[in-house]
Protein backbone atom coordinates (compact mmCIF):
# COMPACT_ATOMS: atom_id res chain seq x y z
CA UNK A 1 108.84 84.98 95.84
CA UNK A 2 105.70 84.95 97.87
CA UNK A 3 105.68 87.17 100.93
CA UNK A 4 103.50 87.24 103.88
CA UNK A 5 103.05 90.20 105.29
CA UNK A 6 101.66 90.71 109.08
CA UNK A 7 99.77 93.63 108.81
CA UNK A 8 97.38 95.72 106.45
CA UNK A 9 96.80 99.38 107.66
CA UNK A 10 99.32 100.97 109.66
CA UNK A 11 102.31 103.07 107.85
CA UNK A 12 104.59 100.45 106.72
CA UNK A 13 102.42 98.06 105.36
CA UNK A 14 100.35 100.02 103.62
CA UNK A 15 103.57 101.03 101.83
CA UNK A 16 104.18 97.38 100.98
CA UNK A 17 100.73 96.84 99.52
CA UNK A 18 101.55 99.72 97.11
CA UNK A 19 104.85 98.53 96.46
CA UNK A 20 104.03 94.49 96.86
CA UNK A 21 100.45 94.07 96.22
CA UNK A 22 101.09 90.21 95.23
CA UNK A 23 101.74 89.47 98.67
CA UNK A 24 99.32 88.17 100.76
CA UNK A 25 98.66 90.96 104.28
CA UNK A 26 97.16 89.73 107.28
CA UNK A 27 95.66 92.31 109.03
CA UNK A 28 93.91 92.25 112.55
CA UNK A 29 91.10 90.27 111.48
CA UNK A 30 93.10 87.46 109.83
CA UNK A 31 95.78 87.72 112.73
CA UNK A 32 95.40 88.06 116.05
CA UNK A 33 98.63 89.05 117.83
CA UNK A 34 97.34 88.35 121.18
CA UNK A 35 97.47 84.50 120.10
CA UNK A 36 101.16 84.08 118.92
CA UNK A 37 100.45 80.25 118.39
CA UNK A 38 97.51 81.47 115.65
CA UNK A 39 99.71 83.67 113.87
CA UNK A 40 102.59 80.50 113.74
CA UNK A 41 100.34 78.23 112.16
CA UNK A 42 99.43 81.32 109.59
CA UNK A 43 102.91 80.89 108.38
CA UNK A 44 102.50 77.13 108.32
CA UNK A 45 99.37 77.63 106.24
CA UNK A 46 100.69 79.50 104.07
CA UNK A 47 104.05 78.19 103.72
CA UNK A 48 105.66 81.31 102.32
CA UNK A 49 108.99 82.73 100.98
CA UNK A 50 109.44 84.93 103.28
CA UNK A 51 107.78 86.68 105.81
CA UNK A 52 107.40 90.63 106.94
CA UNK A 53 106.10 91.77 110.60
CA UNK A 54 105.01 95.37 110.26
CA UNK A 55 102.59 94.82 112.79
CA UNK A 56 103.09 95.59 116.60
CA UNK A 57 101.89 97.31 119.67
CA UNK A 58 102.83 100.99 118.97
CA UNK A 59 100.67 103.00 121.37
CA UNK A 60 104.15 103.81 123.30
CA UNK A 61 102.18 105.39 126.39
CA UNK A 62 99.34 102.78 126.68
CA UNK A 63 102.02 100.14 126.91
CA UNK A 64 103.33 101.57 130.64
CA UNK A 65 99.78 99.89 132.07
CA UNK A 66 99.32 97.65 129.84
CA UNK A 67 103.09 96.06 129.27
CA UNK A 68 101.83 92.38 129.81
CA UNK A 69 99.55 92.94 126.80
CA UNK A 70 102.30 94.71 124.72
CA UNK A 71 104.88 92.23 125.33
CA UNK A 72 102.61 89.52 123.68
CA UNK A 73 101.90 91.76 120.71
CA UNK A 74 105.60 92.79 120.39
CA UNK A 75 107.23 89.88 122.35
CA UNK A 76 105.75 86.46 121.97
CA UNK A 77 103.92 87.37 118.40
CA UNK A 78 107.44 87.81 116.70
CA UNK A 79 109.01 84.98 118.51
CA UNK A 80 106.60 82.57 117.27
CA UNK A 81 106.63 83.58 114.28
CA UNK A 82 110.15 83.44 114.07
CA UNK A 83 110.16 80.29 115.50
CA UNK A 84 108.04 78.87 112.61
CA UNK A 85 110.12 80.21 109.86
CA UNK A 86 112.77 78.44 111.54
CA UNK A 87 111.23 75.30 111.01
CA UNK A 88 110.14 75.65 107.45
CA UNK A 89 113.49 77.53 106.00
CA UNK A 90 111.75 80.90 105.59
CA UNK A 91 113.63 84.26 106.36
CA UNK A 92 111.85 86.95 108.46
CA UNK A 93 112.29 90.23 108.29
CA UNK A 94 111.12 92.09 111.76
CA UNK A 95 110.90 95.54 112.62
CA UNK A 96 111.88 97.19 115.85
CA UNK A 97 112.74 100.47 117.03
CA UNK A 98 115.15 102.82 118.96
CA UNK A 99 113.38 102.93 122.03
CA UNK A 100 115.21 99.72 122.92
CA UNK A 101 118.18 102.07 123.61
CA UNK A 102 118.41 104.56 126.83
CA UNK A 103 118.92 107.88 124.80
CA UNK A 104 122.11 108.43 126.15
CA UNK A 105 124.83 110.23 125.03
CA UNK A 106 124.82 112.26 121.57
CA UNK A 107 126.57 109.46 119.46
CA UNK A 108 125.00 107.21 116.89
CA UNK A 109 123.73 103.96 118.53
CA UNK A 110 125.38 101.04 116.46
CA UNK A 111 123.03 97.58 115.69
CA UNK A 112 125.26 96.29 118.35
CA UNK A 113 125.31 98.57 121.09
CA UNK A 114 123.74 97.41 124.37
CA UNK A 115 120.18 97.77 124.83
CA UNK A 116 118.88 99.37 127.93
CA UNK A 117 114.75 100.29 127.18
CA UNK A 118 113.51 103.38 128.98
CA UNK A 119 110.28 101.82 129.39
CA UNK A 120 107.07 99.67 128.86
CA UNK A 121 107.40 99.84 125.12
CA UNK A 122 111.16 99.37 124.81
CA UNK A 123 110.85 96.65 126.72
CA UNK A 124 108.37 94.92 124.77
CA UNK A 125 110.60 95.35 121.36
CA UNK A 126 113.32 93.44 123.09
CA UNK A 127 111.77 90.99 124.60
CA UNK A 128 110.39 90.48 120.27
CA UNK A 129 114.13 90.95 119.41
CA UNK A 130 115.31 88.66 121.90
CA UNK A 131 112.92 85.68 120.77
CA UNK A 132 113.93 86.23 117.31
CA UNK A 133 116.92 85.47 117.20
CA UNK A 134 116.57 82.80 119.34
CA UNK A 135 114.55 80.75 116.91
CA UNK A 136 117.78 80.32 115.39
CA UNK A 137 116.08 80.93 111.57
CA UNK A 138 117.68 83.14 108.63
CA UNK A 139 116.50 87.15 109.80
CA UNK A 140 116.91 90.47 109.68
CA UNK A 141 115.92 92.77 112.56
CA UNK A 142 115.36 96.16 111.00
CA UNK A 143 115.27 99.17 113.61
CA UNK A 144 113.90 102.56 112.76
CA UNK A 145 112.99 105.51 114.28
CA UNK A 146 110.33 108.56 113.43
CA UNK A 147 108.10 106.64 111.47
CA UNK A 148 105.87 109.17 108.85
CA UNK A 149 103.91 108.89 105.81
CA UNK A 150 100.45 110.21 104.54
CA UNK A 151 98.69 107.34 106.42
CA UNK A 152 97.90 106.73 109.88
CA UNK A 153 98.69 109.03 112.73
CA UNK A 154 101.93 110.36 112.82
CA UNK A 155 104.09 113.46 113.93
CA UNK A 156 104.00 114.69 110.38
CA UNK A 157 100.64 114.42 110.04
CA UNK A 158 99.44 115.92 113.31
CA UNK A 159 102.07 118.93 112.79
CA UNK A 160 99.88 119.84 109.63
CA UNK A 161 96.49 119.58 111.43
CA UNK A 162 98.35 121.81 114.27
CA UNK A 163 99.92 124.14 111.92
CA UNK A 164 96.72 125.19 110.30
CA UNK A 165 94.70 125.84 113.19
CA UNK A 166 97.75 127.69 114.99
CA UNK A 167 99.43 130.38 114.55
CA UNK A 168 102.78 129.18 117.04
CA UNK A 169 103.08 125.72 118.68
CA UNK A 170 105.97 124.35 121.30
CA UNK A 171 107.94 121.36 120.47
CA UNK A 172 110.20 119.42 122.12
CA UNK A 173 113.88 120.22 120.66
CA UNK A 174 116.26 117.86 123.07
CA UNK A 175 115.00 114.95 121.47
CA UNK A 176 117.12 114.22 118.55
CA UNK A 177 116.84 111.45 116.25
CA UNK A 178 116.44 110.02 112.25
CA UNK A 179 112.71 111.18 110.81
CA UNK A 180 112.21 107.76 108.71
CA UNK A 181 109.23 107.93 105.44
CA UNK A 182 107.23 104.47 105.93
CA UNK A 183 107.93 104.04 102.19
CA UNK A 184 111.65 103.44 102.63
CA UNK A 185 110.97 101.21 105.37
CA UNK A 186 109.21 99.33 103.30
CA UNK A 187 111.63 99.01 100.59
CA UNK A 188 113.99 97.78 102.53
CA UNK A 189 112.27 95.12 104.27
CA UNK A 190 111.45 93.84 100.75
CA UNK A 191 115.18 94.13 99.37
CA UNK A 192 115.94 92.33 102.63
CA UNK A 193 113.33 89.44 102.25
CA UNK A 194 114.53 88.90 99.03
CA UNK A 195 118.68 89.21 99.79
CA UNK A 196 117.72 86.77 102.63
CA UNK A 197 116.47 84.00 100.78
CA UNK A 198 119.57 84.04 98.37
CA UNK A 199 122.13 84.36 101.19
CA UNK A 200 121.35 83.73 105.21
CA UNK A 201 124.44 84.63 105.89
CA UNK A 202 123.09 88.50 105.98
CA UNK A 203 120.58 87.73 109.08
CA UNK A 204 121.32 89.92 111.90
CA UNK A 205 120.40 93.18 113.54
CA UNK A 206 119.83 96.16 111.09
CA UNK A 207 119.38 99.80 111.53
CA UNK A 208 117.36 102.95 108.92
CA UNK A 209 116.39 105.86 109.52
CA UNK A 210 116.32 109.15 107.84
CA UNK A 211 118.85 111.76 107.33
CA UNK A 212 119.98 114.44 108.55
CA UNK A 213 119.40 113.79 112.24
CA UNK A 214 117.17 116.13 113.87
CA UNK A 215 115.02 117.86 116.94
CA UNK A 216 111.60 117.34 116.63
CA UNK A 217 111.72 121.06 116.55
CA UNK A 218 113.61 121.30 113.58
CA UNK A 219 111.36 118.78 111.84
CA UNK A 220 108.32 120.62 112.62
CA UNK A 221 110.07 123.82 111.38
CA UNK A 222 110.76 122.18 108.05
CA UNK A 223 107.07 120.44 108.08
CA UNK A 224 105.68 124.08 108.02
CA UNK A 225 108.15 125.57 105.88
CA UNK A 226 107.52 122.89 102.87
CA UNK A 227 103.85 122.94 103.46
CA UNK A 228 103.88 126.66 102.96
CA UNK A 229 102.41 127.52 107.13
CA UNK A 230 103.20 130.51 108.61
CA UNK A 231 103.05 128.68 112.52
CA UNK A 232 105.89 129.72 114.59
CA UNK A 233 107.83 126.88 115.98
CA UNK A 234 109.61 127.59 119.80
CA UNK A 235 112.19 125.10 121.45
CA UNK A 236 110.79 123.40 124.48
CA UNK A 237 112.89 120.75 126.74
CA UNK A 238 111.02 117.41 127.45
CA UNK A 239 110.58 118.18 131.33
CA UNK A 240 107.99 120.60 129.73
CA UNK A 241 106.32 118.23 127.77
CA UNK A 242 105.37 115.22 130.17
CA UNK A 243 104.13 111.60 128.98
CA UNK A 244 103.52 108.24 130.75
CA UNK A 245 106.12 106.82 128.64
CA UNK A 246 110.06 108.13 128.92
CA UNK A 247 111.18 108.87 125.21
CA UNK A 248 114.51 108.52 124.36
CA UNK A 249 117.05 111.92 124.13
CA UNK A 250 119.16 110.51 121.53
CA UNK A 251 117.26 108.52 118.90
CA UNK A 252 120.55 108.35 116.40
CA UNK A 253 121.08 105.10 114.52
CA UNK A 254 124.02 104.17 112.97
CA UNK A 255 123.09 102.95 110.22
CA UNK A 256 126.39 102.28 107.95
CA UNK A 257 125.66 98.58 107.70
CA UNK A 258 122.68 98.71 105.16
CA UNK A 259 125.61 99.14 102.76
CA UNK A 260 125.23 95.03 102.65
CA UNK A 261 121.71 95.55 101.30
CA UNK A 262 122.77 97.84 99.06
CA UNK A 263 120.55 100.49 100.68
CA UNK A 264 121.23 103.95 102.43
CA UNK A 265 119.90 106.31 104.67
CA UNK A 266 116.72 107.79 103.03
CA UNK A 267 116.45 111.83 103.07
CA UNK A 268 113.60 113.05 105.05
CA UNK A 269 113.34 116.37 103.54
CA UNK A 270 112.79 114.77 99.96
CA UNK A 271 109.70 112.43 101.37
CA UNK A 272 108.14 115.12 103.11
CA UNK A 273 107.74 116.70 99.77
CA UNK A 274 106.66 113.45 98.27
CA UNK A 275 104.19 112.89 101.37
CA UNK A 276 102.69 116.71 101.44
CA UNK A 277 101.94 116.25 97.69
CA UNK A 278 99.97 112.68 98.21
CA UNK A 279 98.06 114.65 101.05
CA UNK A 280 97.57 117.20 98.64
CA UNK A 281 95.94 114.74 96.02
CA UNK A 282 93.28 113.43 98.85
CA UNK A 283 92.30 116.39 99.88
């Protein structure tokens, strides 16, 4: 199976070049996101077995004055894609997030649960949602959460740099959600792309992320712990942590229904292990 992947360099598709380096990746300079029809006639070019979107607007607080530009990356973009793998029989597999939800409550959020976006960026991820499954086409809309790996910027990453050059730091612990490796992410959507071309039946709306569920707190605690830092971690609420961009209190997915995939939850602890000894190697 041949799968085209939209994007090259951020967290999840660099996991599926190491794990799919046959496919064919289309970074920014192949595909413009900004010009939705472009990346449709990609697909036509290419004619594919499936196709991956990894790529998307995720500067969360740049999107709240600049939403019309994020909702072509992460609206229009994925809708015409999806609207050409409608046409030629190809399945898509699209990522999202839980920032489509409102962070309310304490309870896992199920695929199905209403969506009610805090923000900019939310917003932007539904409208993407929203147009893909309107093309009508075999799909899978994966949602995930906490997004780390050795590449790229990300909490993980930015806890280390933070942890060596401090000797406490204040996180925000009232945030609680699923810390999700980029590697597992990728898996999945390549499991999926696969189990979708065999049965189309599976489409629908998807959710991983990374167990246990946890305060950012926590997960900076266990960051410095495994990476051997001494940096004191101290419990702040968000109200002392202002952004641009609400984030979501309750980032739990429910993820049960990966069971059709054949897939669980991935453990976080494990990959930061896995991740701290690939930093390790570059250093």
């Amino acid at each position: 199976m041949t799968v085209l992947v939209f994007g090259r360099t951020g967290q999840v598709a660099t996991e599926l070049r190491r794990l799919a380096p046959e496919a064919v990746f289309l970074g920014r300079d192949r595909a413009d996101l900004m010009d939705p029809a472009a990346c449709a006639a990609l697909i036509r070019t290419h004619a594919p077995g499936a196709v991956i979107n990894a790529a998307a607007w995720t500067a969360v607080d740049k999107a709240e004055t600049e939403e019309a530009a994020a909702t072509i990356v992460n609206g229009e973009a994925p809708g015409a894609m999806a609207r050409a793998c409608a046409e030629l029989d190809i399945p898509l597999v699209h990522i999202s997030t839980d920032y489509v939800f409102d962070g309310a409550g304490t309870a896992p959020f199920a695929p199905d649960h209403p969506t009610a976006p805090l923000g900019a960026y939310g917003r932007s991820k539904l409208a993407g949602e929203q147009a893909v499954r309107a093309a009508g086409g075999a799909h899978v809309i994966l949602r995930t959460s906490w997004v780390f790996s050795a590449h790229g910027n990300n909490f993980l990453k930015t806890m280390l740099r933070l942890g060596r050059e401090r000797e406490a730091l204040s996180v925000v612990a009232d945030q609680i959600g699923g810390p999700t490796p980029a590697r597992a992410i990728a898996e999945a959507c390549l499991r999926i792309a696969r189990a979708l071309q065999d049965d189309p039946g599976k489409s629908g709306t998807y959710h991983v992320s990374g167990a246990p569920d946890v305060s950012w707190a926590d997960f900076a605690r266990e960051i410095m712990a495994q990476a051997g830092l001494t940096c004191t971690i101290t419990d702040i609420p968000s109200s002392a942590y202002p952004t641009p961009a609400r984030r979501p209190h309750n980032s739990r997915l429910e993820c049960s229904d990966l069971a059709a995939f054949d897939l669980e939850r991935p453990d976080w602890k494990t990959a930061i292990g896995i991740v701290l000894s690939e930093l390790g190697a570059e250093r």
